[in-house]
Protein backbone atom coordinates (compact mmCIF):
# COMPACT_ATOMS: atom_id res chain seq x y z
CA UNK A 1 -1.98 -12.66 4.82
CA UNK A 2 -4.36 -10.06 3.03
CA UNK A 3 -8.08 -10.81 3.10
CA UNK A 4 -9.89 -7.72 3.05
CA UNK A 5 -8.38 -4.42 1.73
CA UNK A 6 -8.86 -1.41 3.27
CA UNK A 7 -6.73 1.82 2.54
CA UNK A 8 -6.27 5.94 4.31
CA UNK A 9 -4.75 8.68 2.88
CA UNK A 10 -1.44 10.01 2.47
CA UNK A 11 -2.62 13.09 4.29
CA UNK A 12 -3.85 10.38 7.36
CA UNK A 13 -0.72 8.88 7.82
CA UNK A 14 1.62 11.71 7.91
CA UNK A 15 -1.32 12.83 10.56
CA UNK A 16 -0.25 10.23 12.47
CA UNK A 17 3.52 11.06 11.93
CA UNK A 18 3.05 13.91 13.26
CA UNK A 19 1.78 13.02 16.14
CA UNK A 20 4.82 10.99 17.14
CA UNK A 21 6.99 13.87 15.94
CA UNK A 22 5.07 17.11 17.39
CA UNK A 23 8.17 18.80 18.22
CA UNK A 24 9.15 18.87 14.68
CA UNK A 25 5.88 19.61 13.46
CA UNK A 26 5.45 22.81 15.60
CA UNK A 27 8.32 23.74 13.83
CA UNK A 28 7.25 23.44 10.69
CA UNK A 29 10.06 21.04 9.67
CA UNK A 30 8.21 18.55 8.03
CA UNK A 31 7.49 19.06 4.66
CA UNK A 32 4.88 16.88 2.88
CA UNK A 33 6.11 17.19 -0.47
CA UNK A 34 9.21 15.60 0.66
CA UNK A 35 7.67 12.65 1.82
CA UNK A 36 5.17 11.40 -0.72
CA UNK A 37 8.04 9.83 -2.89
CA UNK A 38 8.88 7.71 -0.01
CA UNK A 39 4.65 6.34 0.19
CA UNK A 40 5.18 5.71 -3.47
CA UNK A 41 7.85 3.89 -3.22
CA UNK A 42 6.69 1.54 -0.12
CA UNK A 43 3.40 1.15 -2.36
CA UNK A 44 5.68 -0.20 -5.25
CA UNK A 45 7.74 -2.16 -2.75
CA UNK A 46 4.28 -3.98 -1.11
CA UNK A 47 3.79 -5.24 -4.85
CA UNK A 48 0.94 -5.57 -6.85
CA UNK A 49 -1.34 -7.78 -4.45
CA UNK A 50 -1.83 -4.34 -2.08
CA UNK A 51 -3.56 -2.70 -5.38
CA UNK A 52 -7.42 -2.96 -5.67
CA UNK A 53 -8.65 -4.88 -8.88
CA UNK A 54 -10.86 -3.23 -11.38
CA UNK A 55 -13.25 -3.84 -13.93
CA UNK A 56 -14.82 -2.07 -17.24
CA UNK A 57 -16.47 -2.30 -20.32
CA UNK A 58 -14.76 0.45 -22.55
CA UNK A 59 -15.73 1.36 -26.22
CA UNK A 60 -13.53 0.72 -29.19
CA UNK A 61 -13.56 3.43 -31.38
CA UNK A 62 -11.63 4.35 -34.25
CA UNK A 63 -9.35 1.75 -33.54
CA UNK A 64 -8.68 3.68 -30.15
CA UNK A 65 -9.64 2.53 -26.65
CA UNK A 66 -8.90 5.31 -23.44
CA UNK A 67 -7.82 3.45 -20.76
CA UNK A 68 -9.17 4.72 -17.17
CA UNK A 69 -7.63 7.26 -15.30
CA UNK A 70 -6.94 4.52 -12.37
CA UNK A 71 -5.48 2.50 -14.66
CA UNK A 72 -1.71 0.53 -13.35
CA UNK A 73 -1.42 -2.47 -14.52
CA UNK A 74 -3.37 -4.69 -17.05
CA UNK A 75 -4.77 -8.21 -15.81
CA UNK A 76 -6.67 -9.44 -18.73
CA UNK A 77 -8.72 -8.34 -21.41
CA UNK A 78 -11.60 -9.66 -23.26
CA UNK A 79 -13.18 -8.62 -26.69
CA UNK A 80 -16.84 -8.63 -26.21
CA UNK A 81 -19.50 -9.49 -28.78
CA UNK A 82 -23.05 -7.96 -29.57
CA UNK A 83 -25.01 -7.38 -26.15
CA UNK A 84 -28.46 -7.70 -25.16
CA UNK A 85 -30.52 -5.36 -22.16
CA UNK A 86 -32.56 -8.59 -20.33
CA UNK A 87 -33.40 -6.48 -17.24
CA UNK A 88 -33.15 -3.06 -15.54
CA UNK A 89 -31.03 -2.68 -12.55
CA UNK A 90 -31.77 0.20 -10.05
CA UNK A 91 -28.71 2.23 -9.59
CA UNK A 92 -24.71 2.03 -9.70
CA UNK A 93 -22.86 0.30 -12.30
CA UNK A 94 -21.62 -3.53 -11.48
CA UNK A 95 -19.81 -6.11 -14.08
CA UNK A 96 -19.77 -9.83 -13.32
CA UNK A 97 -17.92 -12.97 -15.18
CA UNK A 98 -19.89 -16.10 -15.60
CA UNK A 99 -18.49 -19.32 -17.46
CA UNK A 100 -20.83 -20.96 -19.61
CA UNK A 101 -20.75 -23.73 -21.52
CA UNK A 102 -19.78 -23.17 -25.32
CA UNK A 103 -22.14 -24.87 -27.15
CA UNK A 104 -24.69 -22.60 -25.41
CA UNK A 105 -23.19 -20.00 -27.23
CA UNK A 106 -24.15 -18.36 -30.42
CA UNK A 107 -21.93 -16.38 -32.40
CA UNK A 108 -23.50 -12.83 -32.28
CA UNK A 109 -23.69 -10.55 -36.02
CA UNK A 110 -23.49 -6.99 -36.35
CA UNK A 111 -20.64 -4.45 -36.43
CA UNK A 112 -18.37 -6.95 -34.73
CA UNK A 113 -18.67 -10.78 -35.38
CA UNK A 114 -16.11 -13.10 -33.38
CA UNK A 115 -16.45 -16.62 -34.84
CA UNK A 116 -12.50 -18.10 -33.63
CA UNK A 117 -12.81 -17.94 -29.55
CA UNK A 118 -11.04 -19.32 -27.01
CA UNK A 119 -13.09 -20.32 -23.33
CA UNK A 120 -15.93 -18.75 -23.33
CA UNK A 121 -17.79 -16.19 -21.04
CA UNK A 122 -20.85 -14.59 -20.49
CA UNK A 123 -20.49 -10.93 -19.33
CA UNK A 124 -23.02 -9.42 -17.33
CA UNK A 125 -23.15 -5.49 -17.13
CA UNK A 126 -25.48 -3.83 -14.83
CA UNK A 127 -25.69 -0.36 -15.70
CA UNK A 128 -27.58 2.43 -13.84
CA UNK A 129 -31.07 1.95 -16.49
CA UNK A 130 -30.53 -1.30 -17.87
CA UNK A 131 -28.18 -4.72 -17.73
CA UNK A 132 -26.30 -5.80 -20.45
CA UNK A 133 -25.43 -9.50 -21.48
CA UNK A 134 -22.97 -9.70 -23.61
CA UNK A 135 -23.65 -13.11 -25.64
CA UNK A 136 -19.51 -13.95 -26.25
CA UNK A 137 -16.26 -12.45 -25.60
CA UNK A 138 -12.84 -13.47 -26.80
CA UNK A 139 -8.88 -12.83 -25.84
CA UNK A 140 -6.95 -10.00 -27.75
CA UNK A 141 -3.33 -9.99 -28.13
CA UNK A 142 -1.68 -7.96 -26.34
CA UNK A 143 1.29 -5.78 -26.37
CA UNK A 144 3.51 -2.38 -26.30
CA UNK A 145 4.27 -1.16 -22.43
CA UNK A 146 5.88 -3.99 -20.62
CA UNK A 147 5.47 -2.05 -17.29
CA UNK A 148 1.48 -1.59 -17.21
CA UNK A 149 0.86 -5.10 -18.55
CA UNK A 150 1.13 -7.73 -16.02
CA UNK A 151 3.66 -10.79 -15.93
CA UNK A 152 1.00 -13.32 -15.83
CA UNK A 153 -1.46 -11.55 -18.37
CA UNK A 154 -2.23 -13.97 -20.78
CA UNK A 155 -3.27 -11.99 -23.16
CA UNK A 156 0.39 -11.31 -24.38
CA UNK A 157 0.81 -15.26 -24.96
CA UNK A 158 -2.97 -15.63 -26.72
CA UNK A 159 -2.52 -15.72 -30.18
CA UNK A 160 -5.71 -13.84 -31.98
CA UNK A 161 -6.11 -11.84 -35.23
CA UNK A 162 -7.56 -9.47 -32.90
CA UNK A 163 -4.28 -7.59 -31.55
CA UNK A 164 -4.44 -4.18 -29.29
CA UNK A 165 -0.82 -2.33 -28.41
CA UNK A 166 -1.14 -0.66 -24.81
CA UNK A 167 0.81 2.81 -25.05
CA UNK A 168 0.62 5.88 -23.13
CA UNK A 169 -2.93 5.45 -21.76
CA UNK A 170 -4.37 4.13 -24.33
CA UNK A 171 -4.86 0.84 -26.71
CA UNK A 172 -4.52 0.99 -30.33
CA UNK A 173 -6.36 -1.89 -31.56
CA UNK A 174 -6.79 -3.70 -35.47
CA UNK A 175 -10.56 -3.10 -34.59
CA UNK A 176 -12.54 -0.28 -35.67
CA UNK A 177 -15.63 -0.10 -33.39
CA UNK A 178 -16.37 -2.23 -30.29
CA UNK A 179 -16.55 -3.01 -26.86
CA UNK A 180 -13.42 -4.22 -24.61
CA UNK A 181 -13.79 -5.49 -20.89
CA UNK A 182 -10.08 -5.18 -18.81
CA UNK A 183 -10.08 -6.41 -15.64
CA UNK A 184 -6.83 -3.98 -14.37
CA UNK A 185 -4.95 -3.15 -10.68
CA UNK A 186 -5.99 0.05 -10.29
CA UNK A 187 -3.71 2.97 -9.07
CA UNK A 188 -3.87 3.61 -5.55
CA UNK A 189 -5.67 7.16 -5.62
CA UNK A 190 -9.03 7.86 -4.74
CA UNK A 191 -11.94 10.12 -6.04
CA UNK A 192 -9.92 13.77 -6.09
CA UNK A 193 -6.64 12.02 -6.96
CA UNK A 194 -5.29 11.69 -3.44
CA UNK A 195 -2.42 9.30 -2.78
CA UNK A 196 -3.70 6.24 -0.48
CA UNK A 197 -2.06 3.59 1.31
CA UNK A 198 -3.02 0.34 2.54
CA UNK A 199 -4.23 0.34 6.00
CA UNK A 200 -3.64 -2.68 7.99
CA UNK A 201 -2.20 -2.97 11.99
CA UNK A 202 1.22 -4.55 10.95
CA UNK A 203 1.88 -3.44 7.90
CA UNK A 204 1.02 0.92 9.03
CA UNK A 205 3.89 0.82 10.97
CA UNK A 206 6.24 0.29 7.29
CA UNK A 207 4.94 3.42 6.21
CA UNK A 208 5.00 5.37 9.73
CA UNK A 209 9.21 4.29 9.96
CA UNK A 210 9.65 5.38 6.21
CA UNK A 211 8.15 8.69 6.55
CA UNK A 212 10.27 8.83 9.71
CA UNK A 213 13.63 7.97 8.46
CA UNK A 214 13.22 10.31 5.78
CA UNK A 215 12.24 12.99 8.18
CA UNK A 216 15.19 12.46 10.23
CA UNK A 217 17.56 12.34 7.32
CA UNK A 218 16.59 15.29 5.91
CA UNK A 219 17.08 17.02 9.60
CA UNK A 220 20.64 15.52 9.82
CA UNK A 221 21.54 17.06 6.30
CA UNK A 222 20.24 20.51 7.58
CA UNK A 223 22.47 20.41 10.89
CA UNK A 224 20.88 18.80 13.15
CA UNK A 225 22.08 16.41 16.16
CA UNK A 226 19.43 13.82 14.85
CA UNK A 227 21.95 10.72 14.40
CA UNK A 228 21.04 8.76 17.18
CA UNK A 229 17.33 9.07 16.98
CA UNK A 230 17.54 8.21 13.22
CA UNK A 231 19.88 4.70 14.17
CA UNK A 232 16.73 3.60 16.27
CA UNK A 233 14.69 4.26 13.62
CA UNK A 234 16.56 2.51 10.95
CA UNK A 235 16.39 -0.65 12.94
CA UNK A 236 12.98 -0.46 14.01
CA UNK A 237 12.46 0.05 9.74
CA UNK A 238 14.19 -2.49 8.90
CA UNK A 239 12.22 -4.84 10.97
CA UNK A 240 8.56 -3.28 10.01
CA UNK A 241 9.75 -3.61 6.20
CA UNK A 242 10.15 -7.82 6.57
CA UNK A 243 6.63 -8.07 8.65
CA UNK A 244 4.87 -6.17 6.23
CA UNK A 245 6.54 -7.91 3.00
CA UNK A 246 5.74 -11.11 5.45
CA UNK A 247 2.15 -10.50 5.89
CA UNK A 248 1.45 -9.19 1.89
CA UNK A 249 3.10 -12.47 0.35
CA UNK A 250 1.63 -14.89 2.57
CA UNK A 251 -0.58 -16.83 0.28
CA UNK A 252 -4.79 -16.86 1.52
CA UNK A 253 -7.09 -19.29 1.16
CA UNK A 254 -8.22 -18.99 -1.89
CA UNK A 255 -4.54 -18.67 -3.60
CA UNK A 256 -3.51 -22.13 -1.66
CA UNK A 257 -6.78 -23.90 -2.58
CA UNK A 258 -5.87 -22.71 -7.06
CA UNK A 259 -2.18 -23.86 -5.94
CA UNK A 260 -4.00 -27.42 -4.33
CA UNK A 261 -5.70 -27.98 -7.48
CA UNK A 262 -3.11 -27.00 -9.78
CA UNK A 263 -0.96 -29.28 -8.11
CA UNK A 264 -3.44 -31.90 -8.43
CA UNK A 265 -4.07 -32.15 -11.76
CA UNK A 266 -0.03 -31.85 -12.96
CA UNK A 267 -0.20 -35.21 -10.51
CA UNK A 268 -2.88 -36.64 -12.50
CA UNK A 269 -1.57 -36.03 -15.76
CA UNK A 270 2.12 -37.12 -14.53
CA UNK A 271 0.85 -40.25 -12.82
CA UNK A 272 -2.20 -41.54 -13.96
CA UNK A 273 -3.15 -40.73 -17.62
CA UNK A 274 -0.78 -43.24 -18.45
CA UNK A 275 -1.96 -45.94 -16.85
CA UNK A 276 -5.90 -45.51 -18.24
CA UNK A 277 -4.59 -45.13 -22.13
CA UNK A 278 -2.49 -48.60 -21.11
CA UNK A 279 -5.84 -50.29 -19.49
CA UNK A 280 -7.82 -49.20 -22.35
CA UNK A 281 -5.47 -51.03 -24.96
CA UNK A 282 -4.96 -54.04 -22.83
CA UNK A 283 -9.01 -54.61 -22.76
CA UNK A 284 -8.83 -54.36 -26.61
């Protein structure tokens, strides 16, 4: 089970590779280019609950909407109405979601008006001078890239005349000007672009046998008497792959508690509805 994310670089881990293989090392047979395929690929094994999730506020314009550089996946997105600047915040840029009630709402007028919405929430952007409250903010439709949208998204089941096709780093939307908040898994790179992994005790060891096999493999295809080292490896991957699939799709509390109520109210519905639309009639 996942509860707090932490992450090292690619350039950490085959540190500590090398460590275990200094022999090798010494020898200069380990080449990192060789190996970063094989992080990738254990990132995109680990799933999308090992990525860190993002927020922003982006600008419509032209009908055009850059998508950050970060950017993996999509979670949701909302089209955001006129804003207001209630208070200055002293430094670093934060974005929060409150749900508010929608008769609390008023429909905001200016360059964008959104009068049809679906729930309802306030938006609050704190931005390095001032913080923004944005009064209303609506679902788009969304489509185009299957791969950097996510399964669950719903904005690809939300019907709305406002519509926004996610290609090649971008969204083209039906909207001139604007502003967009998507809430996205971001890719796992830091600041200068450097690959990172997740860094937890049981799952390190998934990425430590990877980077091992293939290090092993590659010796064997060059020559090398390497076949019984790389059968004790193989085994020992095999069985840090399940622990670390184990411990990333082990539900927390949080996850079980939206599952508990979920469950819940499908009960409700199933069981008991019926029974208080058959009490009211039989008091009539």
């Amino acid at each position: 089970m996942l509860t707090e994310l932490k992450y090292k670089t690619f350039d950490e881990l085959l540190e500590d590779v090398s460590v275990d293989f200094s022999m090798y090392s010494l020898e200069g047979m380990i080449e990192p280019q060789q190996l970063i395929k094989v992080v990738q690929r254990i990132n995109y094994d680990l799933g999308l609950r090992i990525f860190k999730t993002k927020e922003e506020v982006l600008d419509i314009e032209n009908n055009l909407v850059k998508l950050p550089d970060d950017f993996y996946v999509m979670n949701y997105a909302l089209l955001c109405g006129q804003y207001k600047v209630e208070q200055p915040a002293m430094s670093g840029t934060h974005v929060e979601e409150v749900i508010i009630d929608p008769a609390t709402v008023t429909t905001p007028c200016g360059d964008t008006c959104i009068t049809d919405c679906g729930d309802h929430m306030r938006l609050v952007q704190k931005l390095q001078y001032e913080t923004r409250i944005y009064d209303i903010n609506t679902p788009i439709t969304l489509t185009g890239n299957s791969k950097s949208i996510s399964c669950d998204c719903p904005n690809t089941s939300y019907k709305s005349p406002y519509v926004g096709k996610l290609k090649d780093g971008f969204i083209y939307m039906n909207l001139e000007t604007g502003k967009l908040y998507v809430n996205y898994q971001g890719a796992l790179e830091d600041e200068d672009g450097n690959l990172l992994i997740l860094d937890h005790p049981m799952i390190n060891e998934y990425y430590e046998y990877g980077l091992k096999q293939r290090i092993l493999e590659n010796l064997y295809m060059n020559g090398e008497d390497v076949m019984q080292k790389l059968n004790l490896i193989e085994q020992r991957f095999r069985g840090a792959r399940n622990n670390a699939l184990s411990i990333v799709n082990t539900p927390n509390f949080k996850e079980l508690s939206k599952l508990h109520d979920m469950n819940r109210r499908a009960m409700y519905g199933k069981y008991y509805d019926q029974f208080k639309s058959y009490n009211y009639n039989s008091s009539r």
